[in-house]
C-alpha atoms as a PDB file:
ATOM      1  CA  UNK A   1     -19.481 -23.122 -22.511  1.00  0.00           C
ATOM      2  CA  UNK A   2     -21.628 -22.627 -20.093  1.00  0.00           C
ATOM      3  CA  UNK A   3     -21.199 -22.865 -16.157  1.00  0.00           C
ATOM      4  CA  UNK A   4     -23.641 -24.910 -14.781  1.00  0.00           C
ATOM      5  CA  UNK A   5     -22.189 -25.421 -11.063  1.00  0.00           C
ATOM      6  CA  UNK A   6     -24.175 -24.152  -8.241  1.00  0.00           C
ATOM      7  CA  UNK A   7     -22.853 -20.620  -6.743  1.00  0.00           C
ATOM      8  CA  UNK A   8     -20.637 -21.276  -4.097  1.00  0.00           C
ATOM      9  CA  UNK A   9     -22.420 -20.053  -0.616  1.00  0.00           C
ATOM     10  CA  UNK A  10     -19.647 -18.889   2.118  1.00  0.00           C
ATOM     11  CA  UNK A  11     -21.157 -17.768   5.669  1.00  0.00           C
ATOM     12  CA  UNK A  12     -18.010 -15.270   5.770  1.00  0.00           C
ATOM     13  CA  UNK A  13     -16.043 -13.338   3.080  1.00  0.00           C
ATOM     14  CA  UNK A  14     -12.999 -16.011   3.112  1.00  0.00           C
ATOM     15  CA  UNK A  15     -12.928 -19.803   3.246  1.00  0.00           C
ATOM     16  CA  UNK A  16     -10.482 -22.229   4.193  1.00  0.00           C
ATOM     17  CA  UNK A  17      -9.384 -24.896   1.534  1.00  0.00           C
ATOM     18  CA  UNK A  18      -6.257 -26.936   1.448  1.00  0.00           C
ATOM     19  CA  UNK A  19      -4.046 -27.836  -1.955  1.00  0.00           C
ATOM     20  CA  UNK A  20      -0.864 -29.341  -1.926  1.00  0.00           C
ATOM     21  CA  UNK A  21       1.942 -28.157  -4.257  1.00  0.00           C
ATOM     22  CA  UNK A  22       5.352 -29.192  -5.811  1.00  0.00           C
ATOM     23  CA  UNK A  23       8.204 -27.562  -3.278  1.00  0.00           C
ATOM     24  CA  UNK A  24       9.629 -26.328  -6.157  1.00  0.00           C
ATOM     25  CA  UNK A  25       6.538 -24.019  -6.880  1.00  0.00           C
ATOM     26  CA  UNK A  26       6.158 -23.032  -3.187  1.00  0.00           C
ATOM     27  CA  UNK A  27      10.008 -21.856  -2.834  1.00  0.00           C
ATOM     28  CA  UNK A  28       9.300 -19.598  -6.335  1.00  0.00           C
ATOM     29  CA  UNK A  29       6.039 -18.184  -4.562  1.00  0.00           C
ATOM     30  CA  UNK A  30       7.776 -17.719  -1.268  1.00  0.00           C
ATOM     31  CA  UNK A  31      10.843 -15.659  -3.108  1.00  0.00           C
ATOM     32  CA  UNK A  32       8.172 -13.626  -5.229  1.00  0.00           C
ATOM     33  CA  UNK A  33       6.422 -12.986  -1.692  1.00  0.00           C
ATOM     34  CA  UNK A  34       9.229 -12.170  -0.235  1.00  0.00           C
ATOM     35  CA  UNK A  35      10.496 -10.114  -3.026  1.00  0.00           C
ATOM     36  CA  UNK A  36       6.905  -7.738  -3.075  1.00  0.00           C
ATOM     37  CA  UNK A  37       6.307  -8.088   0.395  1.00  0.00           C
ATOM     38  CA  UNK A  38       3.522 -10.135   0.009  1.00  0.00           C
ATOM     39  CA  UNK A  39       2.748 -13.908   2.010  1.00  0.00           C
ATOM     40  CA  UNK A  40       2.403 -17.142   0.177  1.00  0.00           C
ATOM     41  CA  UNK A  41      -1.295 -16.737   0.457  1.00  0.00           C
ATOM     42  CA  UNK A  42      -1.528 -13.414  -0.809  1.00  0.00           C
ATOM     43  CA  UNK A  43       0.648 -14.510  -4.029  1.00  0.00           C
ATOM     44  CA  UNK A  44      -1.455 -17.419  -4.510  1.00  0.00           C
ATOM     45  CA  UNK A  45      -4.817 -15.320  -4.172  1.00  0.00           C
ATOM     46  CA  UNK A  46      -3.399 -12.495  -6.905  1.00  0.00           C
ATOM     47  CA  UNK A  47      -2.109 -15.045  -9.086  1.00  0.00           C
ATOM     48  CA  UNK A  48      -5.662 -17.075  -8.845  1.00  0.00           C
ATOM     49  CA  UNK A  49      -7.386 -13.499  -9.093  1.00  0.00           C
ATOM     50  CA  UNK A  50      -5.273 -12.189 -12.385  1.00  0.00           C
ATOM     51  CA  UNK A  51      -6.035 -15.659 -14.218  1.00  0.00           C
ATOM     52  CA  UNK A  52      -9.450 -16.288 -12.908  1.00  0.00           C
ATOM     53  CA  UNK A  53     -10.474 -12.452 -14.092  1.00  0.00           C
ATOM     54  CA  UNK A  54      -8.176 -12.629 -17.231  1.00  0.00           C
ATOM     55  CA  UNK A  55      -6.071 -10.220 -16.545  1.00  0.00           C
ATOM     56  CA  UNK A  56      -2.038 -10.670 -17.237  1.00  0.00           C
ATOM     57  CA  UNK A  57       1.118  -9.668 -15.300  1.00  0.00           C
ATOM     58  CA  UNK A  58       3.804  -7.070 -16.587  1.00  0.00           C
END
């Protein structure tokens, strides 16, 4: 399949988007955040990162 969407153009290296999620999912990133010493939005980057880029977590 081929990707046929136009390249996203940022003006800066990070931009701001908004998603909602279940609580239930937010309280399981918080305690893995918590747990690695990460944030909520560093989880959710690595986790979007690993399965974006196909790589898996041991």
């Amino acid at each position: 399949m081929t990707d046929k969407s136009d390249p996203i153009k940022c003006s800066d290296d990070t931009e701001q988007i908004v998603i909602n999620l279940p609580c239930r999912l937010v309280e399981r990133v918080k305690r893995y955040g918590d747990e690695h010493g990460n944030t909520i939005t560093g989880v959710v980057i690595e986790a979007l990162d690993a399965l974006l880029g196909g790589r898996t977590v041991k």
